[in-house]
C-alpha atoms as a PDB file:
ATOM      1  CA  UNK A   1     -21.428   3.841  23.039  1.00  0.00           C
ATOM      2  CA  UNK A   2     -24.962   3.270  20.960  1.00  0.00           C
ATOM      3  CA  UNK A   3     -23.181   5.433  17.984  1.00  0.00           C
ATOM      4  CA  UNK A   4     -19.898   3.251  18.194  1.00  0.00           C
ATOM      5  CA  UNK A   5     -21.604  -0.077  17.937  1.00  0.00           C
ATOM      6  CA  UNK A   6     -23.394   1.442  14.955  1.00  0.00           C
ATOM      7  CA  UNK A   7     -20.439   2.646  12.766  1.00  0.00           C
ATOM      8  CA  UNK A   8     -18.204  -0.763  14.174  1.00  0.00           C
ATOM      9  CA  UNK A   9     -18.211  -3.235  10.837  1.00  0.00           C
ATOM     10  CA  UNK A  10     -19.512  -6.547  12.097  1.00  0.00           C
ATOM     11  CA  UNK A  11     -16.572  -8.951  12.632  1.00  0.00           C
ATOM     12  CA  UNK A  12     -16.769 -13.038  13.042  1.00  0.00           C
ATOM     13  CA  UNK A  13     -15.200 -15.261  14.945  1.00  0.00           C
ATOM     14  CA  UNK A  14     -11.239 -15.150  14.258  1.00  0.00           C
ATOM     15  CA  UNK A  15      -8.965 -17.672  15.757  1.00  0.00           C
ATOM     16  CA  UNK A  16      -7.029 -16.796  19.341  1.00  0.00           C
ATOM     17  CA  UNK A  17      -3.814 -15.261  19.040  1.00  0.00           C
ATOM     18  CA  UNK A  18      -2.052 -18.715  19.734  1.00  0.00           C
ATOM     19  CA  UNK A  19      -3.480 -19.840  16.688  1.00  0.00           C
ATOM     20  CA  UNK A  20      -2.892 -16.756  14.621  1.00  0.00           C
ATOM     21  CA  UNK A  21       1.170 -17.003  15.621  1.00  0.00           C
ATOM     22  CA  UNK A  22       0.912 -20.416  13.768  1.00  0.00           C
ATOM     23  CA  UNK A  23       0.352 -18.217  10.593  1.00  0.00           C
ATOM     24  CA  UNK A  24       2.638 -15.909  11.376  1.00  0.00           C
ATOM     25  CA  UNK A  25       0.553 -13.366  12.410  1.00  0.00           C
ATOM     26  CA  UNK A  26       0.784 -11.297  15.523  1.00  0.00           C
ATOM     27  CA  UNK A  27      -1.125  -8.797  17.307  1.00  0.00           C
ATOM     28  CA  UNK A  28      -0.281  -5.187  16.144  1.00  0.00           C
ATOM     29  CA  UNK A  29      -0.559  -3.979  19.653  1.00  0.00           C
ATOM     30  CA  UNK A  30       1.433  -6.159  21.237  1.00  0.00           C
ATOM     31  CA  UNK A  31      -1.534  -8.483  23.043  1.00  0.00           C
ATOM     32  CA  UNK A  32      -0.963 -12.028  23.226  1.00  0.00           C
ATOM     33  CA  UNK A  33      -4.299 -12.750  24.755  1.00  0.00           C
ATOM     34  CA  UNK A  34      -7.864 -12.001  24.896  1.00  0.00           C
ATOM     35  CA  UNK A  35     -10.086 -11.429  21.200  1.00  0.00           C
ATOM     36  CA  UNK A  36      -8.167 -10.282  18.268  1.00  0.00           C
ATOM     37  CA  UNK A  37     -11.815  -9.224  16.573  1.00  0.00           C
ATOM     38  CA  UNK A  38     -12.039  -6.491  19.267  1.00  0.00           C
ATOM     39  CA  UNK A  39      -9.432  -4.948  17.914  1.00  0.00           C
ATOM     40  CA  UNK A  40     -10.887  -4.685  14.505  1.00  0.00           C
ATOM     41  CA  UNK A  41     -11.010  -0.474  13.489  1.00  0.00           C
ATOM     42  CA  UNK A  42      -8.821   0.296  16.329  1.00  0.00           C
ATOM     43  CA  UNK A  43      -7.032   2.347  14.138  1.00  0.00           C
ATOM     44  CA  UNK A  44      -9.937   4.055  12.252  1.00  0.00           C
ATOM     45  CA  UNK A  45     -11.161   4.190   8.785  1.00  0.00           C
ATOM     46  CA  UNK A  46     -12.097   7.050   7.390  1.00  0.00           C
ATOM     47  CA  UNK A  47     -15.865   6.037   6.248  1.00  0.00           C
ATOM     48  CA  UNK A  48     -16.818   9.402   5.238  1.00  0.00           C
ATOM     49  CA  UNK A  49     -14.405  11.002   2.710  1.00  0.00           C
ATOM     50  CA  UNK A  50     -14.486  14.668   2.124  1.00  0.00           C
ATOM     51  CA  UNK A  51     -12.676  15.258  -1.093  1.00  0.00           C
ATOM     52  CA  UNK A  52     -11.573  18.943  -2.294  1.00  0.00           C
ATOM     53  CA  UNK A  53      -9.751  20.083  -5.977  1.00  0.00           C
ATOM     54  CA  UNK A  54      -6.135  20.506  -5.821  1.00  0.00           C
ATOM     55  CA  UNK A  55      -6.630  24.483  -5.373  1.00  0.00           C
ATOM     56  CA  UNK A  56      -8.120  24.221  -2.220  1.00  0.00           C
ATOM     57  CA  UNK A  57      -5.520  22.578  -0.113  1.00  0.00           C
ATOM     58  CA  UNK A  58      -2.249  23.834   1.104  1.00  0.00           C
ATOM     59  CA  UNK A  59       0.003  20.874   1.313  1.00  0.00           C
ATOM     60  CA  UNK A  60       3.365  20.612   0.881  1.00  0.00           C
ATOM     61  CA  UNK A  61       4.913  19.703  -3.177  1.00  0.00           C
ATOM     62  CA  UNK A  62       6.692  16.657  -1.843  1.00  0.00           C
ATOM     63  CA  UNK A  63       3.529  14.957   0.332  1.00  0.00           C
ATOM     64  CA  UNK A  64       3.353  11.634  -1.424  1.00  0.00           C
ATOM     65  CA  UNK A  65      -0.107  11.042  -2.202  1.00  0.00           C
ATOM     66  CA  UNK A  66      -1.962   7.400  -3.438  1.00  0.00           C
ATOM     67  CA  UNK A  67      -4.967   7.420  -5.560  1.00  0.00           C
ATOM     68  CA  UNK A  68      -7.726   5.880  -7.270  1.00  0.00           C
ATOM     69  CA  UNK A  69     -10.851   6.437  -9.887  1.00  0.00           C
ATOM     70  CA  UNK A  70     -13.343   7.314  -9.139  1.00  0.00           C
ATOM     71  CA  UNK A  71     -16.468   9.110 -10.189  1.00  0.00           C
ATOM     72  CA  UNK A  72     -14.663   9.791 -13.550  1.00  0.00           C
ATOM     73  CA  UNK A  73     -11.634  11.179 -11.995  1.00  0.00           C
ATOM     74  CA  UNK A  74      -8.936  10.175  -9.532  1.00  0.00           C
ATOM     75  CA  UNK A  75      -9.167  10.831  -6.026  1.00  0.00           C
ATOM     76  CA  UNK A  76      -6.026  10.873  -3.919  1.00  0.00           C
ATOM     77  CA  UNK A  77      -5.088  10.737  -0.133  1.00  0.00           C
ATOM     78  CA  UNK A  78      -1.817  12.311   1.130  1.00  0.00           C
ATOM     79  CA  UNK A  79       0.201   9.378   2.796  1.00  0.00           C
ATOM     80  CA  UNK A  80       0.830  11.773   6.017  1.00  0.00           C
ATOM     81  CA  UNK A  81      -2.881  11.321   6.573  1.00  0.00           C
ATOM     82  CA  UNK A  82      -2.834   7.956   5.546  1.00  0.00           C
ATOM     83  CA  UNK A  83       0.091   7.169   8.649  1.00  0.00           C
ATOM     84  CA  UNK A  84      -3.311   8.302  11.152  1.00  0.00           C
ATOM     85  CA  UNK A  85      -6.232   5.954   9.597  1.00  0.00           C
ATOM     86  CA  UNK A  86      -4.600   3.593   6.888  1.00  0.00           C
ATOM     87  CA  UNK A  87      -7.766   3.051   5.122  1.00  0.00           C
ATOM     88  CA  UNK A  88     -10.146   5.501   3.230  1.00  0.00           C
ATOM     89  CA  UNK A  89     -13.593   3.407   2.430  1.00  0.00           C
ATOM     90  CA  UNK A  90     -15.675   4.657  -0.650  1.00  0.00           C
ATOM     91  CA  UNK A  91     -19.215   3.306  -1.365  1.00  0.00           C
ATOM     92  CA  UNK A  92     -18.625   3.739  -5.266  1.00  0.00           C
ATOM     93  CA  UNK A  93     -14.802   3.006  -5.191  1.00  0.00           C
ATOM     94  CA  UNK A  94     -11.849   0.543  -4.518  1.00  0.00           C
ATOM     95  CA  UNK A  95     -10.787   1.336  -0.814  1.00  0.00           C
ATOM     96  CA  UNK A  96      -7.307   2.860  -0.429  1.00  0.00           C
ATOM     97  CA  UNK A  97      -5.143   1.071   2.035  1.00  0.00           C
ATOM     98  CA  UNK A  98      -1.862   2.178   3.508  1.00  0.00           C
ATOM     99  CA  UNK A  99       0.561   0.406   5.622  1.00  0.00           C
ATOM    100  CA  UNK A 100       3.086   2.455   6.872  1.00  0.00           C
ATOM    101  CA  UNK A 101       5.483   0.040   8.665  1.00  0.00           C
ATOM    102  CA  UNK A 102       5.620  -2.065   4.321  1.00  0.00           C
ATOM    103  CA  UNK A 103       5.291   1.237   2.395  1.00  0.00           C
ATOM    104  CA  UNK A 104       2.279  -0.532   1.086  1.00  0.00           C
ATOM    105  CA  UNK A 105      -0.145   0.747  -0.856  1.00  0.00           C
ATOM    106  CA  UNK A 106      -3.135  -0.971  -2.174  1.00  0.00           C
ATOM    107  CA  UNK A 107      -6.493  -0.427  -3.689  1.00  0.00           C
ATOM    108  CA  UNK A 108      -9.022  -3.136  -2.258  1.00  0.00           C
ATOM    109  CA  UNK A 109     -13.061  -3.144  -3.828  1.00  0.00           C
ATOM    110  CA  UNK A 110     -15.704  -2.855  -1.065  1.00  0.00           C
ATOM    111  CA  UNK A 111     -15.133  -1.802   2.364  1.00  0.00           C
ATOM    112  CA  UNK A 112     -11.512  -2.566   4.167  1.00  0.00           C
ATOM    113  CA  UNK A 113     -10.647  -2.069   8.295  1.00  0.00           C
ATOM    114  CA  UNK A 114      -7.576  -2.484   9.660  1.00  0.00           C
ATOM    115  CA  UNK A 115      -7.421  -5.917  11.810  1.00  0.00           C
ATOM    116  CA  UNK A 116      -5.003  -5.099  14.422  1.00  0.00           C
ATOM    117  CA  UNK A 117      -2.631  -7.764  13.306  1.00  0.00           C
ATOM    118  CA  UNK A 118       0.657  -8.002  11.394  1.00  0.00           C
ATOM    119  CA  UNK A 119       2.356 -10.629   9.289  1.00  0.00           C
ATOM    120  CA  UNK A 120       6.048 -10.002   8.616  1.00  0.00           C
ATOM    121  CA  UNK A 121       5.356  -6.038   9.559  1.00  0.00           C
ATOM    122  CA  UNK A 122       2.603  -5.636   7.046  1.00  0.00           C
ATOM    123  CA  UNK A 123      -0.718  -5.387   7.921  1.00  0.00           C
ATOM    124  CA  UNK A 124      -3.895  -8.224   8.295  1.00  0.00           C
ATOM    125  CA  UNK A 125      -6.777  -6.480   6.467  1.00  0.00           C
ATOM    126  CA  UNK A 126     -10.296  -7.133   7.147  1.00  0.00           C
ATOM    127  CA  UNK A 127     -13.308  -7.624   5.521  1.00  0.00           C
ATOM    128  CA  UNK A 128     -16.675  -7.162   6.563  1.00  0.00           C
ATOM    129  CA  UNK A 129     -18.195  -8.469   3.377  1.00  0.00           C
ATOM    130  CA  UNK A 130     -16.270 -12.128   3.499  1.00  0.00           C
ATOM    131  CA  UNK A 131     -15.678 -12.112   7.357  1.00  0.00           C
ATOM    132  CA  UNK A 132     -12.364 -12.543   6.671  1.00  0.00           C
ATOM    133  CA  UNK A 133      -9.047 -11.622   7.120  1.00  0.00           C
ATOM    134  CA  UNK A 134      -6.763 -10.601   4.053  1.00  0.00           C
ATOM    135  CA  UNK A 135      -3.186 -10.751   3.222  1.00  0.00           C
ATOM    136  CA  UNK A 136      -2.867  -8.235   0.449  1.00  0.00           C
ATOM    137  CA  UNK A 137       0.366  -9.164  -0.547  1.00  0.00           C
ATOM    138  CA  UNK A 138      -1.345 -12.694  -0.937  1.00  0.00           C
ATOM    139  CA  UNK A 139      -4.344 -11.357  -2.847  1.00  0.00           C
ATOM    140  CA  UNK A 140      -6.436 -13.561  -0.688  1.00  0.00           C
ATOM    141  CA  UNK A 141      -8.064 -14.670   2.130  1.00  0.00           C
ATOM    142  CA  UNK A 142      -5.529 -15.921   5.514  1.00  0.00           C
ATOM    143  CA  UNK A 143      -7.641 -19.813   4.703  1.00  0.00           C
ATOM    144  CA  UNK A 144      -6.664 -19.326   1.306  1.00  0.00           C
ATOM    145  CA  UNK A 145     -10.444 -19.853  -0.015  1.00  0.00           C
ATOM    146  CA  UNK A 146     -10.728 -16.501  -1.901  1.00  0.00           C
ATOM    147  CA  UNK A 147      -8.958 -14.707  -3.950  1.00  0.00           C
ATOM    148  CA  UNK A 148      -8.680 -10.611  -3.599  1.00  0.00           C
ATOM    149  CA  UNK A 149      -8.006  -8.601  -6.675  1.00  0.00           C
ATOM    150  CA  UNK A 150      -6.203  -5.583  -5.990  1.00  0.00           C
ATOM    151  CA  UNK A 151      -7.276  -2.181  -8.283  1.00  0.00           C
ATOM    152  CA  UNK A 152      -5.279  -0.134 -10.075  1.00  0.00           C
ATOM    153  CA  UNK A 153      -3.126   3.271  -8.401  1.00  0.00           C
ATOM    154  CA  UNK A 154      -0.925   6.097  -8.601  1.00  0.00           C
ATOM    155  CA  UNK A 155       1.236   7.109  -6.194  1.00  0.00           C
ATOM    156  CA  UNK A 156       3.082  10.880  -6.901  1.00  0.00           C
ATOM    157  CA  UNK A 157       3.604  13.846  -4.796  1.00  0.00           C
ATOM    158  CA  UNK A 158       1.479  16.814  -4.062  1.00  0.00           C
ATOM    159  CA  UNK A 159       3.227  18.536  -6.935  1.00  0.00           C
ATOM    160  CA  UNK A 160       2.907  15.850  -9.508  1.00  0.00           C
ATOM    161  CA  UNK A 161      -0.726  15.678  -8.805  1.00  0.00           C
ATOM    162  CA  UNK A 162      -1.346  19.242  -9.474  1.00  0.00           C
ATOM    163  CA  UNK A 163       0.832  18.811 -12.742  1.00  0.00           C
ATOM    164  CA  UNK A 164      -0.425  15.192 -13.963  1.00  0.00           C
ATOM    165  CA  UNK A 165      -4.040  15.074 -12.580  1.00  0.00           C
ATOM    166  CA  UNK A 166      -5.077  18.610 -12.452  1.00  0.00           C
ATOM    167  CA  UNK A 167      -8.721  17.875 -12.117  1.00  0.00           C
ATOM    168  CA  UNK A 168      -8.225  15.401  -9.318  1.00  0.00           C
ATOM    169  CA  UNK A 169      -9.703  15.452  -6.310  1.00  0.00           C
ATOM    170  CA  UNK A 170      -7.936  15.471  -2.693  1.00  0.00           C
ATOM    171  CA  UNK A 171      -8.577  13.978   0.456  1.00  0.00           C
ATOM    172  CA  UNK A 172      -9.298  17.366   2.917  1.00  0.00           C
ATOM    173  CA  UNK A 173      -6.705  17.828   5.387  1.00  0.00           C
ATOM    174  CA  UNK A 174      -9.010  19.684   7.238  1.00  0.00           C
ATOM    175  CA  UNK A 175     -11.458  17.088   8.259  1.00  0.00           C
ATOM    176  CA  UNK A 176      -8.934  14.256   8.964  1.00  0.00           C
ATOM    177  CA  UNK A 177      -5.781  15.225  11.417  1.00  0.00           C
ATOM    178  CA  UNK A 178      -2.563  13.356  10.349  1.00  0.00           C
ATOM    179  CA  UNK A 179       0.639  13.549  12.032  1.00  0.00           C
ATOM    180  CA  UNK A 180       3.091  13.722   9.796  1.00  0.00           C
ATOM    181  CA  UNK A 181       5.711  13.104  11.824  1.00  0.00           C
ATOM    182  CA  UNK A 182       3.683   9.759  13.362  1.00  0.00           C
ATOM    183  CA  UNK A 183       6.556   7.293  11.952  1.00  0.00           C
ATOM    184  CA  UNK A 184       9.707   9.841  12.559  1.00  0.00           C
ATOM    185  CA  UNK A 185      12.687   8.674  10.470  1.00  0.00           C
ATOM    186  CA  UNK A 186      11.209   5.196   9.781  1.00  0.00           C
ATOM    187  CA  UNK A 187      10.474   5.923   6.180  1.00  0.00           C
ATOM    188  CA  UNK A 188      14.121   6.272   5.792  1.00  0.00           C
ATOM    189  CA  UNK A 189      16.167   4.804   8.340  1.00  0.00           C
ATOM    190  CA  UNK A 190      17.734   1.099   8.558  1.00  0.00           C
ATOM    191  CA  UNK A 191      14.439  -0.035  10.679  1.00  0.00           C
ATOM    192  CA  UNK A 192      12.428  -3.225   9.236  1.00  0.00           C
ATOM    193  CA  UNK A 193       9.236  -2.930  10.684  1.00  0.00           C
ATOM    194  CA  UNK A 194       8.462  -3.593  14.650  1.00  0.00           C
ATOM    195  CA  UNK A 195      11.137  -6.247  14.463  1.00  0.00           C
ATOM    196  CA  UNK A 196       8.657  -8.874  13.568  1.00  0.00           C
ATOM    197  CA  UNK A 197      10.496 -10.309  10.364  1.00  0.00           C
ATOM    198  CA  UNK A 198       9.975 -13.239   8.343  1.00  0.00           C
ATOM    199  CA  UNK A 199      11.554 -16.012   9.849  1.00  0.00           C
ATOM    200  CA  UNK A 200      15.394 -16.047   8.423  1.00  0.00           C
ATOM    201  CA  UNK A 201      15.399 -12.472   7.368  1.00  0.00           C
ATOM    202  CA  UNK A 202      17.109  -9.922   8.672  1.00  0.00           C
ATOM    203  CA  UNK A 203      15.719  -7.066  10.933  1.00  0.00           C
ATOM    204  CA  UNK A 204      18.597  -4.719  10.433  1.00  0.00           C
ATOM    205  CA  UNK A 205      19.837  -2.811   7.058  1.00  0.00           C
ATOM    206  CA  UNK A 206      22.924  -4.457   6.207  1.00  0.00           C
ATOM    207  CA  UNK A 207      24.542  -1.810   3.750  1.00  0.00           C
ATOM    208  CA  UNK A 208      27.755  -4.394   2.784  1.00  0.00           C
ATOM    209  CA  UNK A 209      24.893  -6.994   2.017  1.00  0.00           C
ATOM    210  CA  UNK A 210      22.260  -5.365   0.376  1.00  0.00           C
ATOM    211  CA  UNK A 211      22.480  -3.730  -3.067  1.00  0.00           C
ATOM    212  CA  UNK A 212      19.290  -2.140  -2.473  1.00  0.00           C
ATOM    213  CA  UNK A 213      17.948   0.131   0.343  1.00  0.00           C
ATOM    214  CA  UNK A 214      14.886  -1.927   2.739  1.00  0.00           C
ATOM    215  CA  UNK A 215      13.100   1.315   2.000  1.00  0.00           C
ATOM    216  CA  UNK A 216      13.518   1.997  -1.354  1.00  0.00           C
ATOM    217  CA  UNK A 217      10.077   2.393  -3.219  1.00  0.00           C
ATOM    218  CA  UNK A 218       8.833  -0.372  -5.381  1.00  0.00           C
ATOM    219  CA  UNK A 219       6.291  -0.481  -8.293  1.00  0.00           C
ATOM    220  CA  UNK A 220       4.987  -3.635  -8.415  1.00  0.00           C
ATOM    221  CA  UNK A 221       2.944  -4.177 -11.889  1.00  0.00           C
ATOM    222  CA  UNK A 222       0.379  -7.199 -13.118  1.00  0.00           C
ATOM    223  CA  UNK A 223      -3.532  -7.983 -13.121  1.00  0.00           C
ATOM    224  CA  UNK A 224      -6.057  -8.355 -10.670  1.00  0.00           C
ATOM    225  CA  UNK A 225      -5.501 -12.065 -10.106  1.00  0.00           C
ATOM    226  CA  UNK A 226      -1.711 -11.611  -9.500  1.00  0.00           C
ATOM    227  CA  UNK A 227       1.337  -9.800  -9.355  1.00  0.00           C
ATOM    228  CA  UNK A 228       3.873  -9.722 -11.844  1.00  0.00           C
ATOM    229  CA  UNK A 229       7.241  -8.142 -11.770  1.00  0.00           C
ATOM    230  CA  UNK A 230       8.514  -5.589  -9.160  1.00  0.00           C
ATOM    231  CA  UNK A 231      10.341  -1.892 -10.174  1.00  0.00           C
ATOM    232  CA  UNK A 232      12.532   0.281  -7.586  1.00  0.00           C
ATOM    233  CA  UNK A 233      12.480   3.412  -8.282  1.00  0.00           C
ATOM    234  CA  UNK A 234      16.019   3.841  -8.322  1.00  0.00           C
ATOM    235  CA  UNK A 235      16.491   1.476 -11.243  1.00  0.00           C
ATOM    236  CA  UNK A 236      13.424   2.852 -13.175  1.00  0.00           C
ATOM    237  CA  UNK A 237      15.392   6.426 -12.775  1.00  0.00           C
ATOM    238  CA  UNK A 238      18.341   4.863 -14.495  1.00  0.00           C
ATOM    239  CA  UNK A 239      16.927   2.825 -16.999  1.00  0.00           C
ATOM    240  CA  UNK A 240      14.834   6.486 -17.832  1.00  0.00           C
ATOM    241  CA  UNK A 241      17.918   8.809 -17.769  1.00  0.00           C
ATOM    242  CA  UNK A 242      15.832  10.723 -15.480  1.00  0.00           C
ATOM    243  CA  UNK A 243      12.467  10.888 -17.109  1.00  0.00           C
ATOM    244  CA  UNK A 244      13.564  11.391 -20.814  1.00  0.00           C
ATOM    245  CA  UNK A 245      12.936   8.113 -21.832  1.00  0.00           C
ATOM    246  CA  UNK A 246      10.359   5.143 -21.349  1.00  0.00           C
ATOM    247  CA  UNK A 247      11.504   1.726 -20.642  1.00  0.00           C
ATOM    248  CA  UNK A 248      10.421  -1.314 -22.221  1.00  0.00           C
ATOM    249  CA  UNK A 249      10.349  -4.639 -20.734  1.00  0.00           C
ATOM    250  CA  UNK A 250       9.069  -7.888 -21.425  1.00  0.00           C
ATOM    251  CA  UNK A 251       7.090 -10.165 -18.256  1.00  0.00           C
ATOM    252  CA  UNK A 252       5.328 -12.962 -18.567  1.00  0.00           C
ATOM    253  CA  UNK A 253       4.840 -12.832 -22.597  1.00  0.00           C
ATOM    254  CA  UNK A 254       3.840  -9.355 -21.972  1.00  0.00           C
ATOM    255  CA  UNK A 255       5.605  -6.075 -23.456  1.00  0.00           C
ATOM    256  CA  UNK A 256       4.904  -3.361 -20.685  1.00  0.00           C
ATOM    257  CA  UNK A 257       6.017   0.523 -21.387  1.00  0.00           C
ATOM    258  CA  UNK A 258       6.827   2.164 -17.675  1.00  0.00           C
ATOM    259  CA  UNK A 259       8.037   5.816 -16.966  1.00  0.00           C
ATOM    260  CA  UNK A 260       9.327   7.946 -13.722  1.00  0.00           C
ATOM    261  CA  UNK A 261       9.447  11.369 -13.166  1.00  0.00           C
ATOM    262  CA  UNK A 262      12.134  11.936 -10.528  1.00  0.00           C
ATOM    263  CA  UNK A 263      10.703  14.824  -9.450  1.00  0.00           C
ATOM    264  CA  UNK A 264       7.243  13.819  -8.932  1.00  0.00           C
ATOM    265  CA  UNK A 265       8.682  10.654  -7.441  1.00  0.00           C
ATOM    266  CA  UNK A 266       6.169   8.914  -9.950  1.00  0.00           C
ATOM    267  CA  UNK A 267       6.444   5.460 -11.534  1.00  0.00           C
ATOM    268  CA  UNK A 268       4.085   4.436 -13.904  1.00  0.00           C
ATOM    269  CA  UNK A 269       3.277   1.976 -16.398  1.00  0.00           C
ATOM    270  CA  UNK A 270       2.046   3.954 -19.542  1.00  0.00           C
ATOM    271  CA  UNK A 271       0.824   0.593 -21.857  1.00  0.00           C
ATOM    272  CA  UNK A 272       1.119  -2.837 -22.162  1.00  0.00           C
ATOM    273  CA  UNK A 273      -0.047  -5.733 -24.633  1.00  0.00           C
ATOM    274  CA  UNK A 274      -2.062  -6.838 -22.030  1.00  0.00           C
ATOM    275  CA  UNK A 275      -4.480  -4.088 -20.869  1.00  0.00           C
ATOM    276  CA  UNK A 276      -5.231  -5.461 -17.972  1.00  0.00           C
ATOM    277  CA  UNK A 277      -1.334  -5.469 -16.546  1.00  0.00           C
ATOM    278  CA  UNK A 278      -1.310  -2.067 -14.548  1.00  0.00           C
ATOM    279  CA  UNK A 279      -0.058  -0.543 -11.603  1.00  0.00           C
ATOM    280  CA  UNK A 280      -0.851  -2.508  -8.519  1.00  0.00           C
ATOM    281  CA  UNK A 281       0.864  -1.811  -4.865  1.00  0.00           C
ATOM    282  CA  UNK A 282       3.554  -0.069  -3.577  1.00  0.00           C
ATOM    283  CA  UNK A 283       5.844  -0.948  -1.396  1.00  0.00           C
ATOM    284  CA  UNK A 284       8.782  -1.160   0.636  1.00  0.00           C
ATOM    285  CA  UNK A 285      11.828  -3.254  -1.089  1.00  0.00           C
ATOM    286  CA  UNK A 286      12.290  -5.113   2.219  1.00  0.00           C
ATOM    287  CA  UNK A 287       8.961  -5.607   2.313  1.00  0.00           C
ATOM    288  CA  UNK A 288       8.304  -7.354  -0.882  1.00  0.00           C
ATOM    289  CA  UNK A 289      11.176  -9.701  -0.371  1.00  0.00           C
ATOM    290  CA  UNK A 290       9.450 -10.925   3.025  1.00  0.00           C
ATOM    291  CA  UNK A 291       5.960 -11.571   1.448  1.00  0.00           C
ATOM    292  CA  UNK A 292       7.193 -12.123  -2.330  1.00  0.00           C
ATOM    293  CA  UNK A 293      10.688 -13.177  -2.261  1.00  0.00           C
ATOM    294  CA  UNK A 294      10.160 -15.323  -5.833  1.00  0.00           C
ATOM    295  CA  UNK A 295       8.552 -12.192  -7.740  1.00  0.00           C
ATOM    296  CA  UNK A 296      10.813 -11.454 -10.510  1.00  0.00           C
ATOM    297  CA  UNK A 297      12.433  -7.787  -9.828  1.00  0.00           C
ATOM    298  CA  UNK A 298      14.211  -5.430 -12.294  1.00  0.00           C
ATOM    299  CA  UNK A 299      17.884  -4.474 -12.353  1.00  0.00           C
ATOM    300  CA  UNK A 300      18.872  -2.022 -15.015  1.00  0.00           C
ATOM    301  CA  UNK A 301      22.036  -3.358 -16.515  1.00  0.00           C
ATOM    302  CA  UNK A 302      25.217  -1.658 -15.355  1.00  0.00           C
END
């Protein structure tokens, strides 16, 4: 018990769960009473990273894997273990977050624990620096008093890694137990989430109504203080001819240059006129239109 209290991040004071629901937010566990900062690390961080080269692990070419810098070089984390603990902390390095009910994926500076809670299926993030809960989709605090860059990422397969970044680094397998089959067919079937949608959306795929898949992969691009414009991947594939081309687009005043590989299932913006306009989540599509449904998103013309 001594060693748990030790290696718990110290939490303050959050509102009930009454209060929370105000916000929109809900217990990812299903309580309705009782203290949401208990729940804080229930599903645990992995504090201690044990990173390997690409030679030494045996993972499958088609593991999606989400990455950072660090140390000179990146350092990526294969989603399947990522479905287990959701956040890898680094003491020198943005902490990779993972939400597998959004597809999101985020890279957050200083340490990050999973709350427990939910808003519109995508996790409540917490930090031990502020004492606060975060809303990464938000880039900032749930009172709205600070505001929460998010880092730039990568997000490839196993297989793209080993061709792209062949010096990277990969989380161990062997240390850290995912299940990869934790989430089932929920990374491709018609399920939104725990059926805890934004109020007026949908919780069911509606294929006559939708023109894009809920789970199709989005690149969503800008700068620390805010995102920008959204890219699924299917679109990026056709406005690429399948990785033979770049495309060019124009957001905000800003010419960006963006690429995908089909086959590494990697989309990625290769310059822009702004240099600090970069990769910065990935997500779900259905996700994005719950928490951002104003963010501009592309549609390669027909």
């Amino acid at each position: 018990m001594l060693l748990l209290l030790l290696t718990c991040p110290a939490v303050a004071r959050m509102p009930s769960y009454k209060a929370l629901a105000r916000e929109g937010i809900v217990s990812g566990f299903g309580l309705k009473s009782g203290d949401p900062e208990a729940m804080v690390n229930r599903i645990p961080a992995i504090d201690r990273p044990h990173y390997v080269s690409v030679d030494e692990v045996d993972l499958r070419d088609d593991d999606m894997c989400v990455g950072i810098q660090r140390q000179g070089s990146w350092h990526f984390a294969p989603l399947f273990i990522l479905n287990s603990h959701e956040i890898v902390n680094h003491d020198d390095a943005p902490a990779i977050a993972y939400c597998p009910l959004a597809g999101l994926s985020v890279a957050i500076a200083g340490k990050t624990y999973i709350s427990g809670l939910l808003r519109w299926d995508t996790f409540v993030l917490y930090d031990p620096a502020r004492q606060s809960l975060i809303l990464p989709f938000d880039q900032q605090t749930l009172d709205g008093q600070q505001h929460v860059p998010l880092q730039p990422l990568e997000m490839l397969t196993f297989a793209g890694v080993r061709d792209k970044f062949p010096q990277a680094r990969i989380l161990s397998p062997a240390s850290h137990r995912g299940n990869r089959s934790a989430y089932g067919s929920y990374p491709h079937d018609g399920q939104l989430g725990l059926g805890h949608a934004k109020p007026g959306m949908r919780g069911r795929f509606d294929e006559e109504a939708e023109s894009l898949h809920p789970k199709e992969q989005v690149l969503i691009i800008g700068t620390a203080a805010q995102m920008m414009k959204a890219y699924p991947f299917s679109q990026l594939a056709a406005a690429t001819e399948d990785g033979d081309k770049t495309l060019t687009d124009v957001v905000d005043g800003v010419e960006v240059i963006l690429s995908y590989d089909p086959d590494a299932r990697h989309a990625q913006v290769l310059a822009a006129t702004d240099d600090e306009v970069k990769a910065r989540a990935f997500s779900y599509y259905f996700a994005l239109r719950q928490h951002l449904p104003d963010l501009p998103v592309y549609r390669h013309p027909q």
